[in-house]
PDB file of N, CA and C in Angstrom:
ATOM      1  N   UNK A   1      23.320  59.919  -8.306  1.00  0.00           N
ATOM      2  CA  UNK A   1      22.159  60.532  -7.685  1.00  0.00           C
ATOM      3  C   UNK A   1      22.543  61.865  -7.037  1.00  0.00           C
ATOM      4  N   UNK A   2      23.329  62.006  -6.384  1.00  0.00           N
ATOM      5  CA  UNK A   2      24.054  62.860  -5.437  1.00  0.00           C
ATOM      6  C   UNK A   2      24.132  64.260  -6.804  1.00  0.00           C
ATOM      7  N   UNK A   3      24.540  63.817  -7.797  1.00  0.00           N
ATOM      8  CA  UNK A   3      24.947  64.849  -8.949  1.00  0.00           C
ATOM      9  C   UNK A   3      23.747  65.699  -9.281  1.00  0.00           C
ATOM     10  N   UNK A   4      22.909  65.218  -9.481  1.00  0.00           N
ATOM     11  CA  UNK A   4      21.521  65.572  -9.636  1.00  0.00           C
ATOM     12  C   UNK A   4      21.106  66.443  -8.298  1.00  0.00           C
ATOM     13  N   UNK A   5      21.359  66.115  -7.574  1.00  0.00           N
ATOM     14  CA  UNK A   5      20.747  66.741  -5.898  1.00  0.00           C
ATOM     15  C   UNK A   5      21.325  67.955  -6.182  1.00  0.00           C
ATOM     16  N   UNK A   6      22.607  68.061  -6.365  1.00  0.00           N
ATOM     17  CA  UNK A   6      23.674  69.273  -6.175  1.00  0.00           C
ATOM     18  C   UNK A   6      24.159  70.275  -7.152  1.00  0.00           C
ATOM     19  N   UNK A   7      23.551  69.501  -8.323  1.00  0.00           N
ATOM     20  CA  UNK A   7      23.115  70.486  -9.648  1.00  0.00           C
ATOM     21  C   UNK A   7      21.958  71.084  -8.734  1.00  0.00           C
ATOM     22  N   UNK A   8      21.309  70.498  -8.537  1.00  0.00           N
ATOM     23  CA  UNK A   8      19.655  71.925  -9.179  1.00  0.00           C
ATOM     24  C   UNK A   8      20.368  72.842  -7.202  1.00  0.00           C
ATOM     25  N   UNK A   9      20.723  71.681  -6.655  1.00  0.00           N
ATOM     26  CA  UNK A   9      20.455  72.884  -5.083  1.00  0.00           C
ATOM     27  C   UNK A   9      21.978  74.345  -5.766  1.00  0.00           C
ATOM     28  N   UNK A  10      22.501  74.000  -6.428  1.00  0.00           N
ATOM     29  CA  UNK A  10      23.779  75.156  -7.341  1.00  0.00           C
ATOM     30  C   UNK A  10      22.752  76.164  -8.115  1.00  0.00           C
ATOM     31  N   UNK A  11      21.574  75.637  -8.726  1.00  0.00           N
ATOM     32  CA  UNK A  11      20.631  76.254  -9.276  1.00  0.00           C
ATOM     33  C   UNK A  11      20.062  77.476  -8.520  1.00  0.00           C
ATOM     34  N   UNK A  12      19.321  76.537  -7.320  1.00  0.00           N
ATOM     35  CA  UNK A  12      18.946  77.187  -6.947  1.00  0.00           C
ATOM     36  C   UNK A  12      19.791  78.262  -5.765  1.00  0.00           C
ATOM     37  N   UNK A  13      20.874  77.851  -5.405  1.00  0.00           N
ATOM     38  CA  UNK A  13      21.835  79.009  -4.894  1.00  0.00           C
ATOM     39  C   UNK A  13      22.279  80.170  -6.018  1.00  0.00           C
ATOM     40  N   UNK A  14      22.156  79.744  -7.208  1.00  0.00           N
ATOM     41  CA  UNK A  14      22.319  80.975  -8.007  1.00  0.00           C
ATOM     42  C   UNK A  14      21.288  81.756  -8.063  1.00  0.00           C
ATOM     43  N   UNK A  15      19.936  81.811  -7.798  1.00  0.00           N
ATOM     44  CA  UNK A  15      18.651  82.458  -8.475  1.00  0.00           C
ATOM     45  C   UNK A  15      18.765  83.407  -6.607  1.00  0.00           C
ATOM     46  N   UNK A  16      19.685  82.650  -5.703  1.00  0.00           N
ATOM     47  CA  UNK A  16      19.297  83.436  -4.759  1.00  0.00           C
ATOM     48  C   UNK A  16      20.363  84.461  -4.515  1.00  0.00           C
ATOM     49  N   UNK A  17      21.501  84.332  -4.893  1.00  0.00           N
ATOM     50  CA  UNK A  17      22.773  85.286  -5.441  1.00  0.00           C
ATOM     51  C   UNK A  17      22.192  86.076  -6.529  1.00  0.00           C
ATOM     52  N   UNK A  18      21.757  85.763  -7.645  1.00  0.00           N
ATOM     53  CA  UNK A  18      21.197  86.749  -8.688  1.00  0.00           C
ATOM     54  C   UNK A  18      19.997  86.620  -9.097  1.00  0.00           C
ATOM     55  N   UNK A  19      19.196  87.119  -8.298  1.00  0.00           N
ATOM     56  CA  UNK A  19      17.707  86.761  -8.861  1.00  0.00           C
ATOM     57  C   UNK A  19      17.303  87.334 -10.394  1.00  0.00           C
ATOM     58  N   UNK A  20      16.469  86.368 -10.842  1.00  0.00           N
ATOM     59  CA  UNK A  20      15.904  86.531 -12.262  1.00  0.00           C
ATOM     60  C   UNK A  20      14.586  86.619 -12.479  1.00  0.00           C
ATOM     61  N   UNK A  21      13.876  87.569 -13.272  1.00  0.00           N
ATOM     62  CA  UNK A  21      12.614  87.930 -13.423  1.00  0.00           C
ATOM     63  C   UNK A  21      11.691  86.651 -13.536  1.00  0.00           C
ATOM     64  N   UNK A  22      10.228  86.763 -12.953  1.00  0.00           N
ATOM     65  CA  UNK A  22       9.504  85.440 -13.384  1.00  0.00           C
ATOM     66  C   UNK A  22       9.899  84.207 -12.670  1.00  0.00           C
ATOM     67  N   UNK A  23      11.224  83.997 -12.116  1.00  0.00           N
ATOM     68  CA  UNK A  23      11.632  82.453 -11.452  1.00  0.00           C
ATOM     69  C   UNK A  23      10.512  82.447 -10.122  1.00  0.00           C
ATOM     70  N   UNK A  24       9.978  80.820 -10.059  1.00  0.00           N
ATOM     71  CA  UNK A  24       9.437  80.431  -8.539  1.00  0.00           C
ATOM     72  C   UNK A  24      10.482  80.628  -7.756  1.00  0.00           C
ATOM     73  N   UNK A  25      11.458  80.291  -7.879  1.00  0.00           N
ATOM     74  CA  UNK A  25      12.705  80.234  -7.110  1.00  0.00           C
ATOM     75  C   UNK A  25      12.571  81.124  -6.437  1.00  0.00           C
ATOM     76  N   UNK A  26      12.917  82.147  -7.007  1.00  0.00           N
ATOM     77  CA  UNK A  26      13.391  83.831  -6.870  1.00  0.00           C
ATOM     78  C   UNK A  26      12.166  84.919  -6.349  1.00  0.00           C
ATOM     79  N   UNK A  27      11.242  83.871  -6.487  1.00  0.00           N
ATOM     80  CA  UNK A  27       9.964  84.709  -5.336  1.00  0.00           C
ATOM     81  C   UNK A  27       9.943  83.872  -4.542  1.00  0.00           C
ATOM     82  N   UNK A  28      10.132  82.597  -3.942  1.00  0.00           N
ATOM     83  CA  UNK A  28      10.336  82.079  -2.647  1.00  0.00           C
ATOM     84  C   UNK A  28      11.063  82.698  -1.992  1.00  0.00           C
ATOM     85  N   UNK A  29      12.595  82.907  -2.545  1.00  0.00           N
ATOM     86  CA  UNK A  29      13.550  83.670  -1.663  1.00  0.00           C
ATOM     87  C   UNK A  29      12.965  85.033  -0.986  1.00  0.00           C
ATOM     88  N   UNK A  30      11.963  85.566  -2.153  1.00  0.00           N
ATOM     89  CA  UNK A  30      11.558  86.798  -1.882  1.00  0.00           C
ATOM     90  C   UNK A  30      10.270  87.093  -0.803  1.00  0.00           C
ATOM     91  N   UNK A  31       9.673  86.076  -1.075  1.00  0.00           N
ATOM     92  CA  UNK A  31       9.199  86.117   0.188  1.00  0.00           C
ATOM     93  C   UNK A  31       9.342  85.589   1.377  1.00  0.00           C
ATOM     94  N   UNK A  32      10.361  84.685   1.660  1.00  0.00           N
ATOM     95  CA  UNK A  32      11.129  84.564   3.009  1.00  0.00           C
ATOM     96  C   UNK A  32      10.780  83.472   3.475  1.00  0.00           C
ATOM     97  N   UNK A  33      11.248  82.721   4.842  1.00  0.00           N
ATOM     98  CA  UNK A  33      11.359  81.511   5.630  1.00  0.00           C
ATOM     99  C   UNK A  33       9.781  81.077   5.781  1.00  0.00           C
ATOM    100  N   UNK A  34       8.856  82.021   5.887  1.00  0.00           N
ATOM    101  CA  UNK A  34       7.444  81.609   6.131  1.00  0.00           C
ATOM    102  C   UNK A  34       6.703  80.688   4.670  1.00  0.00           C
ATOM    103  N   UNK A  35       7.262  81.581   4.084  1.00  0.00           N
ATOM    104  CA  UNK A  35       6.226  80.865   2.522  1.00  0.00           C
ATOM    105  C   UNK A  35       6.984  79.663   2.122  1.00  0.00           C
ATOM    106  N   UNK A  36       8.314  79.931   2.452  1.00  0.00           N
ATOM    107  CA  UNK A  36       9.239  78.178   1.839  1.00  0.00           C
ATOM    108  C   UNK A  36       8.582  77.118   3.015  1.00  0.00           C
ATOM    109  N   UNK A  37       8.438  77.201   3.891  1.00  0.00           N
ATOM    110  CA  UNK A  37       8.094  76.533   5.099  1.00  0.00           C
ATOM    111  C   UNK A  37       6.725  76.373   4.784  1.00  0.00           C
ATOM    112  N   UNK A  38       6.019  76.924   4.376  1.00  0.00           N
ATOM    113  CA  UNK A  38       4.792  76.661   4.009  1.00  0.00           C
ATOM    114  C   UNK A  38       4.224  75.585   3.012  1.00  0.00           C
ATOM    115  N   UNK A  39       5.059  76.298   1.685  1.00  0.00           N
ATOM    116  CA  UNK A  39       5.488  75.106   0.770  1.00  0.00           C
ATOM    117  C   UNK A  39       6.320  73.806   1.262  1.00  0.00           C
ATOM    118  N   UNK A  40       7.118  74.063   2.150  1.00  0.00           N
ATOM    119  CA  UNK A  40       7.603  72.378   2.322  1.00  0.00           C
ATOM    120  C   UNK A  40       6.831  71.384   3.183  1.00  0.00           C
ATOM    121  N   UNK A  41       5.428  72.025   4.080  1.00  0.00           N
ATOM    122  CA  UNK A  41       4.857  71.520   4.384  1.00  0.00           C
ATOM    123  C   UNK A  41       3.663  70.853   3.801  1.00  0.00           C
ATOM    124  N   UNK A  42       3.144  71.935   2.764  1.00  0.00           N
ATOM    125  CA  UNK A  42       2.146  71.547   1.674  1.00  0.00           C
ATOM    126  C   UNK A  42       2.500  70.026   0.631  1.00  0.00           C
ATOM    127  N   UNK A  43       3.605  70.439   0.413  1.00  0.00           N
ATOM    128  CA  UNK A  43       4.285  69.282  -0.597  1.00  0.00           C
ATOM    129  C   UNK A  43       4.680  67.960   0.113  1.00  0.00           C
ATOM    130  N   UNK A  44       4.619  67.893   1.360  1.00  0.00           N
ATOM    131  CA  UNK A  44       4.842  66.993   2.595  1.00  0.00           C
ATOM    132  C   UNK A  44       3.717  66.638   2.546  1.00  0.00           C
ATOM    133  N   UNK A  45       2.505  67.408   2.851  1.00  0.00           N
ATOM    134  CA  UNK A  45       1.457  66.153   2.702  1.00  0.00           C
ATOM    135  C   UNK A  45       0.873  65.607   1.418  1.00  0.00           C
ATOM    136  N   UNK A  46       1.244  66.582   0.157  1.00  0.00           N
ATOM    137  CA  UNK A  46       0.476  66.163  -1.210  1.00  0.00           C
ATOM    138  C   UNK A  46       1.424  64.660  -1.191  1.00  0.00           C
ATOM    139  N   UNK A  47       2.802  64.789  -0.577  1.00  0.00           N
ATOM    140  CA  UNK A  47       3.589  63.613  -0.923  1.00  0.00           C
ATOM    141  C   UNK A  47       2.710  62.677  -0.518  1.00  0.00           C
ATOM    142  N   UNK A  48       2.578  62.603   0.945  1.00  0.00           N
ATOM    143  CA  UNK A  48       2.002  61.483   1.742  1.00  0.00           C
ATOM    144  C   UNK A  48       0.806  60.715   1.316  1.00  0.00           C
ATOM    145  N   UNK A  49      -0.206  61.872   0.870  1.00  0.00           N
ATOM    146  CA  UNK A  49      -1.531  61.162   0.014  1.00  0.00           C
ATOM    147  C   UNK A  49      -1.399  60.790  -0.921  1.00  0.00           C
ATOM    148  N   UNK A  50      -0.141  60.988  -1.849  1.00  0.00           N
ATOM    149  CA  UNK A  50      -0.137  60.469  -3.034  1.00  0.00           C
ATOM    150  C   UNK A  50       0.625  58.977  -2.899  1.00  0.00           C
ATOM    151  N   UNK A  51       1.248  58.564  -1.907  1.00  0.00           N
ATOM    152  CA  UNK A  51       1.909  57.455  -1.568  1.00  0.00           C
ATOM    153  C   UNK A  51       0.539  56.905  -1.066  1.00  0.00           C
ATOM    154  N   UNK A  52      -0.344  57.157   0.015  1.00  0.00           N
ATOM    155  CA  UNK A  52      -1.541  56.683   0.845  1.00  0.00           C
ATOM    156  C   UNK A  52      -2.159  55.773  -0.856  1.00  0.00           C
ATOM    157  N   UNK A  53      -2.176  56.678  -1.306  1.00  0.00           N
ATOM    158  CA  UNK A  53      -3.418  56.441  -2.791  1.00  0.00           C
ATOM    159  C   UNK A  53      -2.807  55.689  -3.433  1.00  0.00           C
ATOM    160  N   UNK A  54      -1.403  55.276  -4.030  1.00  0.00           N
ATOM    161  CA  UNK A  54      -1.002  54.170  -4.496  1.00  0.00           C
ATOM    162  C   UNK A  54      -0.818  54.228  -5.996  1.00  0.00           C
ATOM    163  N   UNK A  55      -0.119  55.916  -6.441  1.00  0.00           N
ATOM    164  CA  UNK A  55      -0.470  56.010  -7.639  1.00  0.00           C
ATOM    165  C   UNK A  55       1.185  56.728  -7.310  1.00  0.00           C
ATOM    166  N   UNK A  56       1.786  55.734  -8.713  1.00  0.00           N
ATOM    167  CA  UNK A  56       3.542  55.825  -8.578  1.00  0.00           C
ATOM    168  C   UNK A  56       3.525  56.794  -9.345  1.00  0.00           C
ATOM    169  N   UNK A  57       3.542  57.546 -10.179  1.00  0.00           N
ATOM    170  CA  UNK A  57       3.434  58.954 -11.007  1.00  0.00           C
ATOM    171  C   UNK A  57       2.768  59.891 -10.445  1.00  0.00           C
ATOM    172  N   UNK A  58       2.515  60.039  -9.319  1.00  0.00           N
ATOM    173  CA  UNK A  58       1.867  61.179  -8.345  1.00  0.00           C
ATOM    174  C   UNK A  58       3.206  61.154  -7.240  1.00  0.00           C
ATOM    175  N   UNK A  59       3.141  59.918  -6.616  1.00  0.00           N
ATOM    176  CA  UNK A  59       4.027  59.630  -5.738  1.00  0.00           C
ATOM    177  C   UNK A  59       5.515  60.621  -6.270  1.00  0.00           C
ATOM    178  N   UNK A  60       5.955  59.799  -7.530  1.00  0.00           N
ATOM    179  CA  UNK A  60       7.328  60.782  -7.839  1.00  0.00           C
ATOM    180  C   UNK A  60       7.160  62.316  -8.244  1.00  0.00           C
ATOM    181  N   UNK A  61       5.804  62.616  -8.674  1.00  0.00           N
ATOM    182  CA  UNK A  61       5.884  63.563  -8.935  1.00  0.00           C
ATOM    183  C   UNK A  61       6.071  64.986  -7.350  1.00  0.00           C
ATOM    184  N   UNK A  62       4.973  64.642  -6.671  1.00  0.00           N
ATOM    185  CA  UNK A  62       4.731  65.032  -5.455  1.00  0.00           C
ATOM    186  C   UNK A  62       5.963  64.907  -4.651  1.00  0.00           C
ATOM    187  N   UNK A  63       7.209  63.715  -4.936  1.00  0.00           N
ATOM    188  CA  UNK A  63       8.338  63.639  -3.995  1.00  0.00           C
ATOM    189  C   UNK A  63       9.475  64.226  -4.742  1.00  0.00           C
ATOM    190  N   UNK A  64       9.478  64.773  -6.059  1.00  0.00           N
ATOM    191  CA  UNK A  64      10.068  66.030  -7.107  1.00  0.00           C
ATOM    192  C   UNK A  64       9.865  67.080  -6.026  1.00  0.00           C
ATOM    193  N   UNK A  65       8.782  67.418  -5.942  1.00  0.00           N
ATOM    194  CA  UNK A  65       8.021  68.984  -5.475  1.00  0.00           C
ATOM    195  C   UNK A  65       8.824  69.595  -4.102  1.00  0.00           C
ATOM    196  N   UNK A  66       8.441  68.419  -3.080  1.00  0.00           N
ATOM    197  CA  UNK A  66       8.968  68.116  -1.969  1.00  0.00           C
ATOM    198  C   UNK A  66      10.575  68.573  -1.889  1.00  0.00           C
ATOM    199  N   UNK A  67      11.358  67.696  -2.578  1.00  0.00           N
ATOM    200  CA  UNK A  67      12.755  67.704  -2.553  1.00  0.00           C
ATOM    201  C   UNK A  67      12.871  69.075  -3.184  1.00  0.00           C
ATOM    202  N   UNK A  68      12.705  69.508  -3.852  1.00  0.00           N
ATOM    203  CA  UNK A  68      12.846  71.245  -4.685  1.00  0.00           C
ATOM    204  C   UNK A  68      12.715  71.877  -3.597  1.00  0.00           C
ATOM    205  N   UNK A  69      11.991  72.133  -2.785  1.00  0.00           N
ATOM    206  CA  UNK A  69      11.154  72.882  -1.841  1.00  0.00           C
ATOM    207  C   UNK A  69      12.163  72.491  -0.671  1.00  0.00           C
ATOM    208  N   UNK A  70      12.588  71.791  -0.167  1.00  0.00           N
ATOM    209  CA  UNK A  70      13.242  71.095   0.796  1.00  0.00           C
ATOM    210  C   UNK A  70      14.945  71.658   0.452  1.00  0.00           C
ATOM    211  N   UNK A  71      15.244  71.760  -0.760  1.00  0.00           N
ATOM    212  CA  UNK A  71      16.385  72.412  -1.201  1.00  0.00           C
ATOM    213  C   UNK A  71      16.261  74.267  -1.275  1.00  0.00           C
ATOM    214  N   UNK A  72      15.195  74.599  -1.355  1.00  0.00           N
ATOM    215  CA  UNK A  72      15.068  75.599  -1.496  1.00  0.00           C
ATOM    216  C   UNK A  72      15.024  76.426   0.606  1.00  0.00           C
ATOM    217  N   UNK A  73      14.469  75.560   1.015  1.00  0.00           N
ATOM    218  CA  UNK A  73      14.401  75.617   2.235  1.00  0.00           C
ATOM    219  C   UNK A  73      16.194  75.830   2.926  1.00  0.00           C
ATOM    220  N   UNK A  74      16.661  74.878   2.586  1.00  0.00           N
ATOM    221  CA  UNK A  74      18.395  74.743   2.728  1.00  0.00           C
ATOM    222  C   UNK A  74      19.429  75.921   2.438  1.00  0.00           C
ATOM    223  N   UNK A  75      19.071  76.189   1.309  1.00  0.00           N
ATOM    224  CA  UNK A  75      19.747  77.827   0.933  1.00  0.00           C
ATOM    225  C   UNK A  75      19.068  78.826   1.227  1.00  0.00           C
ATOM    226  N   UNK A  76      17.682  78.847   2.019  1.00  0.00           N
ATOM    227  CA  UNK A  76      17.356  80.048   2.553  1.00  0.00           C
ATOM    228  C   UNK A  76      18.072  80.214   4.002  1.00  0.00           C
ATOM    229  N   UNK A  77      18.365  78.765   4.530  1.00  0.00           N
ATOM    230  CA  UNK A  77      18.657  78.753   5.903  1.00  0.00           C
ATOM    231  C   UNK A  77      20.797  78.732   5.880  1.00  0.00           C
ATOM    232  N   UNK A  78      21.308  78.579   4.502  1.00  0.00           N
ATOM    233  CA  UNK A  78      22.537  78.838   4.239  1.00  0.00           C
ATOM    234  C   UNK A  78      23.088  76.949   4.980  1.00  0.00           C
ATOM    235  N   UNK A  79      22.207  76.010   5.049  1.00  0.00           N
ATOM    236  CA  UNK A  79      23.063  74.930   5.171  1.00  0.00           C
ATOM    237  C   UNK A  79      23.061  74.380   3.331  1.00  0.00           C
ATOM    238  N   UNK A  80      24.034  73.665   3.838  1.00  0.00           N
ATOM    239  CA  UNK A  80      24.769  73.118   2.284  1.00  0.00           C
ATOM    240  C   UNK A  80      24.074  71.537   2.304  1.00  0.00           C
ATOM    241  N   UNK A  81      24.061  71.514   1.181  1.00  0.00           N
ATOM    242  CA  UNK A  81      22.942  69.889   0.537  1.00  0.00           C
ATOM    243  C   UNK A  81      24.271  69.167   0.532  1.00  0.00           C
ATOM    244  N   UNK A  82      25.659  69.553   0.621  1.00  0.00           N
ATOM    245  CA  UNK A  82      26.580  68.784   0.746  1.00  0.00           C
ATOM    246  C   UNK A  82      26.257  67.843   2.565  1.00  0.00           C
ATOM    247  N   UNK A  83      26.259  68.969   2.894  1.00  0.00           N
ATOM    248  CA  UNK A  83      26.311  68.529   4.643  1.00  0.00           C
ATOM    249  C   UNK A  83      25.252  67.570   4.689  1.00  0.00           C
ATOM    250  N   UNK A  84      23.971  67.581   4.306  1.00  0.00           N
ATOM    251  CA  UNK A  84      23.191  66.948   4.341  1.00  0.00           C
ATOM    252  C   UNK A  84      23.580  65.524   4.069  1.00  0.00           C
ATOM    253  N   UNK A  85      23.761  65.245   2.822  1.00  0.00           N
ATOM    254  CA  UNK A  85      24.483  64.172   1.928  1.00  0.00           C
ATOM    255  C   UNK A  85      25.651  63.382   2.446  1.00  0.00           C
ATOM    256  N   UNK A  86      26.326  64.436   3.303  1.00  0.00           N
ATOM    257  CA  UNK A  86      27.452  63.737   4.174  1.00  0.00           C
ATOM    258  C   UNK A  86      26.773  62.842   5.221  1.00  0.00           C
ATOM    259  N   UNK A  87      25.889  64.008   5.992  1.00  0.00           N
ATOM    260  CA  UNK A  87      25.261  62.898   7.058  1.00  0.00           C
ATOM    261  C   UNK A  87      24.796  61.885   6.725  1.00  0.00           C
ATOM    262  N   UNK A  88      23.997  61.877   5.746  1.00  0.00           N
ATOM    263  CA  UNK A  88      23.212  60.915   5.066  1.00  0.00           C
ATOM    264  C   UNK A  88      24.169  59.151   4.880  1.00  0.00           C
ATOM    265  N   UNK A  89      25.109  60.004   4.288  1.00  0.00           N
ATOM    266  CA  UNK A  89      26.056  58.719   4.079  1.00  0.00           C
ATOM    267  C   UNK A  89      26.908  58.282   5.517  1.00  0.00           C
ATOM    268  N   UNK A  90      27.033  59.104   6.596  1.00  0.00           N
ATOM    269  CA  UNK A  90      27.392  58.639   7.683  1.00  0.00           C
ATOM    270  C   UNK A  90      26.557  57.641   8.506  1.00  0.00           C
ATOM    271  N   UNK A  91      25.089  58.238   8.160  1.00  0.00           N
ATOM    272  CA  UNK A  91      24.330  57.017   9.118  1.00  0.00           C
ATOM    273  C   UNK A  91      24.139  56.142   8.062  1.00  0.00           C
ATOM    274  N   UNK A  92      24.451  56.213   6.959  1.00  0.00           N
ATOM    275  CA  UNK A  92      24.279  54.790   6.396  1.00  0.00           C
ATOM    276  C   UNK A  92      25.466  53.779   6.657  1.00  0.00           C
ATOM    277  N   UNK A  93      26.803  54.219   7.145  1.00  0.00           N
ATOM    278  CA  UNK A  93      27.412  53.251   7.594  1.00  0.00           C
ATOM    279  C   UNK A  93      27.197  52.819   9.024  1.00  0.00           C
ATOM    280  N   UNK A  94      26.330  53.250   9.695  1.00  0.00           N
ATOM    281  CA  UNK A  94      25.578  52.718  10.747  1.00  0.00           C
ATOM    282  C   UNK A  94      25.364  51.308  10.779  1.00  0.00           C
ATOM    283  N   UNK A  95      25.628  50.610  11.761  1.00  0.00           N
ATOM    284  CA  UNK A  95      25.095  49.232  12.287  1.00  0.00           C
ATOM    285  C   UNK A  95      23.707  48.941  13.686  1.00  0.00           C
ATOM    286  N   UNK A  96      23.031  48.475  13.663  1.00  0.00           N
ATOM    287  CA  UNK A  96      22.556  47.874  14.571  1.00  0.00           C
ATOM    288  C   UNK A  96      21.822  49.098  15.585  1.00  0.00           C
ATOM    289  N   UNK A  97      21.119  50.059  14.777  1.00  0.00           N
ATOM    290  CA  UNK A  97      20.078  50.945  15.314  1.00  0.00           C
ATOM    291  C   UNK A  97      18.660  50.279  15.491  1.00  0.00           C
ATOM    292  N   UNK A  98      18.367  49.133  15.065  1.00  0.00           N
ATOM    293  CA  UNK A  98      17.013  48.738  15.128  1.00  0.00           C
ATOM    294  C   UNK A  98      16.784  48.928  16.668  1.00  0.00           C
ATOM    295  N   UNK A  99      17.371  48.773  17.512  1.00  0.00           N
ATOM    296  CA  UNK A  99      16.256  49.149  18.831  1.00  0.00           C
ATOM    297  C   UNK A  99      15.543  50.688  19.013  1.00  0.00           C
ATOM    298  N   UNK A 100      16.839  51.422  18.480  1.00  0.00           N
ATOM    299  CA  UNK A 100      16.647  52.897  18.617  1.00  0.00           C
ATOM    300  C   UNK A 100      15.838  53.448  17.855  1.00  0.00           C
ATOM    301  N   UNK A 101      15.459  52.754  16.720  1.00  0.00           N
ATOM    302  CA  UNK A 101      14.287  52.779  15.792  1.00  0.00           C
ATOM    303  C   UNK A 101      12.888  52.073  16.205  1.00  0.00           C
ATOM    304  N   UNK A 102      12.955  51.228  16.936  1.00  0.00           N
ATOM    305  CA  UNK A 102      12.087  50.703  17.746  1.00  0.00           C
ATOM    306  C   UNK A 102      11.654  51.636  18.829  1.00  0.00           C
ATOM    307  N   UNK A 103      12.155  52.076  19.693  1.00  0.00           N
ATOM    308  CA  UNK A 103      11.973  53.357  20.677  1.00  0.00           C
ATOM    309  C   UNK A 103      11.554  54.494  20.023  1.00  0.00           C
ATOM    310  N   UNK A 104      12.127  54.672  18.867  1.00  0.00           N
ATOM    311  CA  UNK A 104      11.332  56.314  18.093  1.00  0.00           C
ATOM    312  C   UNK A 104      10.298  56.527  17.709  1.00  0.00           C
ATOM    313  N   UNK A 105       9.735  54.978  16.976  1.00  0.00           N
ATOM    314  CA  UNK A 105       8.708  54.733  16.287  1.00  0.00           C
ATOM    315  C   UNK A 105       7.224  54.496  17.377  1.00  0.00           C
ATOM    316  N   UNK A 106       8.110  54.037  18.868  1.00  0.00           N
ATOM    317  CA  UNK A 106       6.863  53.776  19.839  1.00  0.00           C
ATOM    318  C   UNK A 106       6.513  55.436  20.302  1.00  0.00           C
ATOM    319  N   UNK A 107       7.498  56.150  20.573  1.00  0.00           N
ATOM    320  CA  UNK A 107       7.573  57.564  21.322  1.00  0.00           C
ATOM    321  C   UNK A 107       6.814  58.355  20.101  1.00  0.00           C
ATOM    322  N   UNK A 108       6.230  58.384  18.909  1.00  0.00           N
ATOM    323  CA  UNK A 108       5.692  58.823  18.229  1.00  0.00           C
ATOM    324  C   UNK A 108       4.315  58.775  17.919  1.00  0.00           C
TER     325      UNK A 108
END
C-alpha cells in the first residue's frame, strides 16, 4: 500500500520540480496554498456524502480525489508522505488510547 502512496506523492513532487504543460498537478502548484486547500476541503466533503449515501464506488472514488489532493497539499507545504507514513505506523503500535479517544470524540 505504502508503494502506491509514494509512487504518485514522487509524481507529484516531480510536476512541482518540472512543471508540464496541461497537468492538474502543475496548475495547483501554480496557483498556490489557497486553491490546494480549497480542493482538499471540497473533496473532504464530496468524500463524506458519498460515505453518508452508501454508495462504495463513489465512496472510493471521492476517497482517490481526497488522498491526491491531500498529497498534493504535502509537497506544496514540503512535508514528506514518508513522515506521514512513519507516524502513521508509530501510532499504530499504540496500546490502550481508548479513553483518549473517548475524551476527543466528547470535546468535539
Amino acid at each position: 500500500m505504502n508503494d502506491t502512496l509514494e509512487r504518485l506523492y514522487e509524481v507529484i513532487q516531480d510536476r512541482k520540480r518540472a512543471p508540464q504543460e496541461g497537468s492538474y498537478t502543475c496548475y495547483l502548484f501554480e496557483k498556490g496554498l489557497d486553491k490546494i486547500l480549497k480542493k482538499v476541503g471540497e473533496e473532504c466533503a464530496e468524500t463524506l456524502i458519498a460515505a453518508k449515501n452508501g454508495e462504495p464506488g463513489e465512496l472510493i472514488s471521492e476517497s482517490c480525489d481526497l488522498i491526491y489532493h491531500l498529497l498534493v497539499l504535502l509537497a506544496q507545504t514540503d512535508v514528506g508522505v514518508e513522515a506521514v507514513l512513519a507516524e502513521l505506523d508509530r501510532r499504530s503500535q499504540k496500546i490502550g488510547n481508548l479513553k483518549r479517544m473517548r475524551e476527543t470524540d466528547r470535546d468535539s
